[in-house]
C-alpha atoms as a PDB file:
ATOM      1  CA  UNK A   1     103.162 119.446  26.858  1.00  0.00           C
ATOM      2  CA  UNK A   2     100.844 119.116  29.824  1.00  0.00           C
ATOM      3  CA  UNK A   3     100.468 116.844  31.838  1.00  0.00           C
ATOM      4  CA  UNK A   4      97.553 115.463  33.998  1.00  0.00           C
ATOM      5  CA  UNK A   5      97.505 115.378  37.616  1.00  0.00           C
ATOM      6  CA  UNK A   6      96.233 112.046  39.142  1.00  0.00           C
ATOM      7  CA  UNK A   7      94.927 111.713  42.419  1.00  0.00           C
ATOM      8  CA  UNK A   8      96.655 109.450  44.798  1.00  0.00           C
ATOM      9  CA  UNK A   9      95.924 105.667  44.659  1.00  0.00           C
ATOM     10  CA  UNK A  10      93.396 103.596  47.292  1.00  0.00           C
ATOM     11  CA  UNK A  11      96.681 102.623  48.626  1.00  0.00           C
ATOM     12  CA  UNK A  12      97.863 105.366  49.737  1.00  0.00           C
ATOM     13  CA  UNK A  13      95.136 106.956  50.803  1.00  0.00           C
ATOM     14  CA  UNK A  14      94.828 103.162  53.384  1.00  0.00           C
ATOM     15  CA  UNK A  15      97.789 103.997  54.440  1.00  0.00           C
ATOM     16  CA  UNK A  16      97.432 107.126  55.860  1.00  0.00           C
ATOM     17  CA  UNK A  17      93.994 106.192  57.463  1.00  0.00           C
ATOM     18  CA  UNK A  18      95.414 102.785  58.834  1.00  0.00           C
ATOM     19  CA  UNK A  19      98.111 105.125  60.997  1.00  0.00           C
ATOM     20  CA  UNK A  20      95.602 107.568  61.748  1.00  0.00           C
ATOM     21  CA  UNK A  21      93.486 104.688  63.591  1.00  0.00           C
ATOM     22  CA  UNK A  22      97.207 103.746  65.044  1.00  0.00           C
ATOM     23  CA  UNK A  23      97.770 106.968  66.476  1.00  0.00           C
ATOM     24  CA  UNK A  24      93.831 108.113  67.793  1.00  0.00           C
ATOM     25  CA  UNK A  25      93.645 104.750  69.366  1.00  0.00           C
ATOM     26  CA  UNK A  26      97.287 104.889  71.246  1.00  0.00           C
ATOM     27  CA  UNK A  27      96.357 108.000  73.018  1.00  0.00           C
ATOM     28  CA  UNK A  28      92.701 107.887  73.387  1.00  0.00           C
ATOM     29  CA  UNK A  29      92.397 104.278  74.018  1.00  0.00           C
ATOM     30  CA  UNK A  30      95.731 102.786  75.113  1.00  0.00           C
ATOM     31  CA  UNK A  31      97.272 105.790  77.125  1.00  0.00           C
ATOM     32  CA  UNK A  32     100.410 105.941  75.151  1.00  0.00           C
ATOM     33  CA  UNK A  33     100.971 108.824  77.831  1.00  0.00           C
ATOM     34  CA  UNK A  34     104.284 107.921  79.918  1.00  0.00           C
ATOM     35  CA  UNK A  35     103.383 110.606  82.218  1.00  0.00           C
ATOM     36  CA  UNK A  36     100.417 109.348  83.767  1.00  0.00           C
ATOM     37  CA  UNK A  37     102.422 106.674  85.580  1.00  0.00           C
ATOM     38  CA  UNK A  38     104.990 109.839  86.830  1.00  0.00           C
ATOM     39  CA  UNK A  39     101.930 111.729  87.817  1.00  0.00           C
ATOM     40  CA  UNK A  40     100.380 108.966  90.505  1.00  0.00           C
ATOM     41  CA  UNK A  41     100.313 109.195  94.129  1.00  0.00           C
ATOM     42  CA  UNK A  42     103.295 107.081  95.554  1.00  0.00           C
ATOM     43  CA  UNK A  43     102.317 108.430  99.150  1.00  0.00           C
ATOM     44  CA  UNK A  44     100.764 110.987 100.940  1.00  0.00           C
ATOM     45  CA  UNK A  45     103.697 113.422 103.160  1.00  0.00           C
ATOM     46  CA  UNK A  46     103.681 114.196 106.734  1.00  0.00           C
ATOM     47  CA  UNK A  47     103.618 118.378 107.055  1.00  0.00           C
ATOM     48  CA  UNK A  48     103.181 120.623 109.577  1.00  0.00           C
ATOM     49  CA  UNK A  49     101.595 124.246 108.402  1.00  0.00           C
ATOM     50  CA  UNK A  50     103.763 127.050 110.793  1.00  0.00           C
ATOM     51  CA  UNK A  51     103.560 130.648 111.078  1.00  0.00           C
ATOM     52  CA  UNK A  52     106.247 133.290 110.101  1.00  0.00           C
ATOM     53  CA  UNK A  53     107.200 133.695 113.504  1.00  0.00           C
ATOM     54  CA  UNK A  54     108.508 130.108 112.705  1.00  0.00           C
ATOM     55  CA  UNK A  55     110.512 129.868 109.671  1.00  0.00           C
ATOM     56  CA  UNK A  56     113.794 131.332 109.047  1.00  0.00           C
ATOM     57  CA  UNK A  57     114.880 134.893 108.897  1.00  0.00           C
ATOM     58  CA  UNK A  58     115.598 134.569 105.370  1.00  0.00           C
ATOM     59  CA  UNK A  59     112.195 132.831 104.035  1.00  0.00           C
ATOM     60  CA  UNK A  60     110.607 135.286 105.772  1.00  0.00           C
ATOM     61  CA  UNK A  61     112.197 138.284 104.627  1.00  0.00           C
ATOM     62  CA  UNK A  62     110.664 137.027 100.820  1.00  0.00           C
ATOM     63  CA  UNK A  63     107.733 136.502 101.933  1.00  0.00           C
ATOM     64  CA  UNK A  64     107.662 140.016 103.277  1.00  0.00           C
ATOM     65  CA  UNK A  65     108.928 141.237  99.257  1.00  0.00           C
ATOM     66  CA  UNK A  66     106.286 139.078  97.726  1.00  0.00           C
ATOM     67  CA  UNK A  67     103.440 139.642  99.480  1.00  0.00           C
ATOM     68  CA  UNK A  68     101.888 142.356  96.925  1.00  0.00           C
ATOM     69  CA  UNK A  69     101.168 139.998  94.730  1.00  0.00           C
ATOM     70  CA  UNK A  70     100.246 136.219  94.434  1.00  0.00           C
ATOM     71  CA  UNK A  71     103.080 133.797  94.725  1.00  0.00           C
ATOM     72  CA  UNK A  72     104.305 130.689  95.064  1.00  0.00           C
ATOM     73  CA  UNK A  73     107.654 129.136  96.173  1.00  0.00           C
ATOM     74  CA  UNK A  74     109.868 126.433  97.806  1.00  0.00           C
ATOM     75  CA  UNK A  75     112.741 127.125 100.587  1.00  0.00           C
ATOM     76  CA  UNK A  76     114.980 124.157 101.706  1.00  0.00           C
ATOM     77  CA  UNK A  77     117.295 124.707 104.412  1.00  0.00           C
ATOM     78  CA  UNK A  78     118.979 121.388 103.860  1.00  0.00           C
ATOM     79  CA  UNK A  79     117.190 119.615 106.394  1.00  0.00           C
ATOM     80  CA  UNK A  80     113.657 120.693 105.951  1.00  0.00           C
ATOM     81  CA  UNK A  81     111.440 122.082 103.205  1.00  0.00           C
ATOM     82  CA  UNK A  82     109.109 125.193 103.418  1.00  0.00           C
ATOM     83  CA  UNK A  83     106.211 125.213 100.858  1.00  0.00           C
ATOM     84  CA  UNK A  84     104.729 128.950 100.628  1.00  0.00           C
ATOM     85  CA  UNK A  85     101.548 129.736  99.079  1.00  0.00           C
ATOM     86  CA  UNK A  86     100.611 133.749  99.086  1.00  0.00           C
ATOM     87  CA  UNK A  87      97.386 134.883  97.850  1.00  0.00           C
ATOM     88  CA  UNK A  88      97.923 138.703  97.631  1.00  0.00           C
ATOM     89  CA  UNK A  89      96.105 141.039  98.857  1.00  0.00           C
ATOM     90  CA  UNK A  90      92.499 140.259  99.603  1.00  0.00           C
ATOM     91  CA  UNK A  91      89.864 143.171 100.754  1.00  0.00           C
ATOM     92  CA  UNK A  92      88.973 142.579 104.500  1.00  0.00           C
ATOM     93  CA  UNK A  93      89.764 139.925 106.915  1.00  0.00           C
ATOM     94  CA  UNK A  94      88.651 135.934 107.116  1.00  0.00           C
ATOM     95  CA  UNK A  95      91.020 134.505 103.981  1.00  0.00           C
ATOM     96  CA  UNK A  96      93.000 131.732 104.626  1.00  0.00           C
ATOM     97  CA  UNK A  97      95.101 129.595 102.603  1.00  0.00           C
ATOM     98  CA  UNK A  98      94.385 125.292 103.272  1.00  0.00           C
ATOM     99  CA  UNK A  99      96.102 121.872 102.352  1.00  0.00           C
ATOM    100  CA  UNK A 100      93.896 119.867 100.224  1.00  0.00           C
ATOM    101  CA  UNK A 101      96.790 117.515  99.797  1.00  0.00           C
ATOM    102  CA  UNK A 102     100.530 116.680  99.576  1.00  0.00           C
ATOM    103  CA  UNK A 103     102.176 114.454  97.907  1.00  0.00           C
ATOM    104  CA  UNK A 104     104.542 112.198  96.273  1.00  0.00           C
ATOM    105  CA  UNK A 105     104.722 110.837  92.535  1.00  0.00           C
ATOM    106  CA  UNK A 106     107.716 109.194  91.362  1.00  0.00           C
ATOM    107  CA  UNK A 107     109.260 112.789  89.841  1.00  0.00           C
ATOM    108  CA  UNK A 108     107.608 115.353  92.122  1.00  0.00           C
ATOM    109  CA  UNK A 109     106.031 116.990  94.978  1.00  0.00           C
ATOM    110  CA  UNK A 110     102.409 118.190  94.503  1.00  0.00           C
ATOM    111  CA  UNK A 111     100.304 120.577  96.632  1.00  0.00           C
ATOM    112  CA  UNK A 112      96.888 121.158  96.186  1.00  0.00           C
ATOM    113  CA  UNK A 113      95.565 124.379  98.124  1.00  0.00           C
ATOM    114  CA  UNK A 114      92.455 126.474  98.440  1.00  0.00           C
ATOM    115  CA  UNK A 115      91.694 129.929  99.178  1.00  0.00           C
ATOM    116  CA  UNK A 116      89.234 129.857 101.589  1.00  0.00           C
ATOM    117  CA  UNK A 117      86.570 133.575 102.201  1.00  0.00           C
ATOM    118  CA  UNK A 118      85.403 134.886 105.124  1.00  0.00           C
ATOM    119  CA  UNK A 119      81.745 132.678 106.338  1.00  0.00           C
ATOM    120  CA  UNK A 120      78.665 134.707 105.637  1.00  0.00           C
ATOM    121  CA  UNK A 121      77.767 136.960 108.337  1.00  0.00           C
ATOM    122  CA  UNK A 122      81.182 136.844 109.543  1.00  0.00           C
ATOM    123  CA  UNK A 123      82.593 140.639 109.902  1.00  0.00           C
ATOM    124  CA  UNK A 124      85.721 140.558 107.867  1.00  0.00           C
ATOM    125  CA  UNK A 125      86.967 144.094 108.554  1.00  0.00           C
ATOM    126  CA  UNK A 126      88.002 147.120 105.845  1.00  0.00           C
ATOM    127  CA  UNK A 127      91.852 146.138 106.315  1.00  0.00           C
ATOM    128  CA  UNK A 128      93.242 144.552 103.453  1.00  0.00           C
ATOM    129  CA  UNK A 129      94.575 141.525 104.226  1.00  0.00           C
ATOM    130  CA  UNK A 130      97.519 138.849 102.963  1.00  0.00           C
ATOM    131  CA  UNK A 131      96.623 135.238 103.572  1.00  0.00           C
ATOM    132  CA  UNK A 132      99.771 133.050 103.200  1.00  0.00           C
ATOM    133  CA  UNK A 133     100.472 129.265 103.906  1.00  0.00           C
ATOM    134  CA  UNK A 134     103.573 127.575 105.157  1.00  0.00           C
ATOM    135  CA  UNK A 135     103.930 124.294 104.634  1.00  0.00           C
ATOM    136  CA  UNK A 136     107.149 122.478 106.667  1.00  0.00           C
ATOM    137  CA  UNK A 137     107.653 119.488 105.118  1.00  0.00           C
ATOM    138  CA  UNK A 138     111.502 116.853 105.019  1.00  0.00           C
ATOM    139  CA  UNK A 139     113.564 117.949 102.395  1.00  0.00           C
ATOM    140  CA  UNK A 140     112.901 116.026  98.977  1.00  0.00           C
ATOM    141  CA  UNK A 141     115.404 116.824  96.039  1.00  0.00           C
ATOM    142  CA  UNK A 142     112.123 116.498  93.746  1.00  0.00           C
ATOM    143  CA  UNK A 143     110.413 119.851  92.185  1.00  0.00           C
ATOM    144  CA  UNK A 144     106.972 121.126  93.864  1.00  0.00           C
ATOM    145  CA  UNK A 145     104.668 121.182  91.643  1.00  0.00           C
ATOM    146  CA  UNK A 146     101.351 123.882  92.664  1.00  0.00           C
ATOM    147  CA  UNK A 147      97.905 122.615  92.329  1.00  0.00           C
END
């Protein structure tokens, strides 16, 4: 015996578009996000950016193991926090690493950096070079999060 197939009612077919308008309009329109609020500046943090002749022994004997290659990481000594940003090599001279900002959100620390080039015109030598940043900041128990 066969049987035919019959398409879904109107009523079903509401339903499923009513919670389709739910959902698009709880994250496009209502920000149904919970980690927007998490993300937000709750202040801007004091820093001080030091050289390796300045840090540790041990931070800097990393740095000196990472340096091939781009890296980033986080070194707390209990009392302050060192936030490194390595670049790798770069051809020539005139790279350096800046803070665009550092911060505080309710579940993190952020850092936003640039690599910064030589300036036109300026001679940047043949030497390869290995622009790093360190960032001394107060210890925070809170992960760093690399912008």
């Amino acid at each position: 015996m066969l049987r035919k197939w019959k398409r879904p009612g109107k009523r079903v077919l509401s339903v499923f578009g009513i919670l389709a308008v739910l959902v698009a309009g709880c994250i496009g329109f209502t920000g149904c996000h919970g980690d927007e609020e998490e993300d937000a500046k709750v202040q801007d943090l004091e820093f001080t950016v030091v050289g390796e002749n300045e840090i540790p022994t041990a931070l800097a004997e990393l740095i000196g193991k990472k340096r091939e290659k781009p890296f980033k990481l986080t070194y707390a000594d209990g009392q302050d926090m060192y936030i490194v940003i390595g670049e790798g090599p770069q051809a020539g001279g005139g790279y350096s690493v800046v803070v665009k900002e550092l911060y505080q959100t309710n579940n993190s620390v952020v850092i936003r950096t640039e690599l910064l080039g030589p300036e036109k015109g300026e001679a940047s030598g043949t030497d390869t070079s290995y622009p790093v940043l360190i960032v001394k900041t107060a210890f925070m128990e809170e992960p760093v999060v690399f912008q």
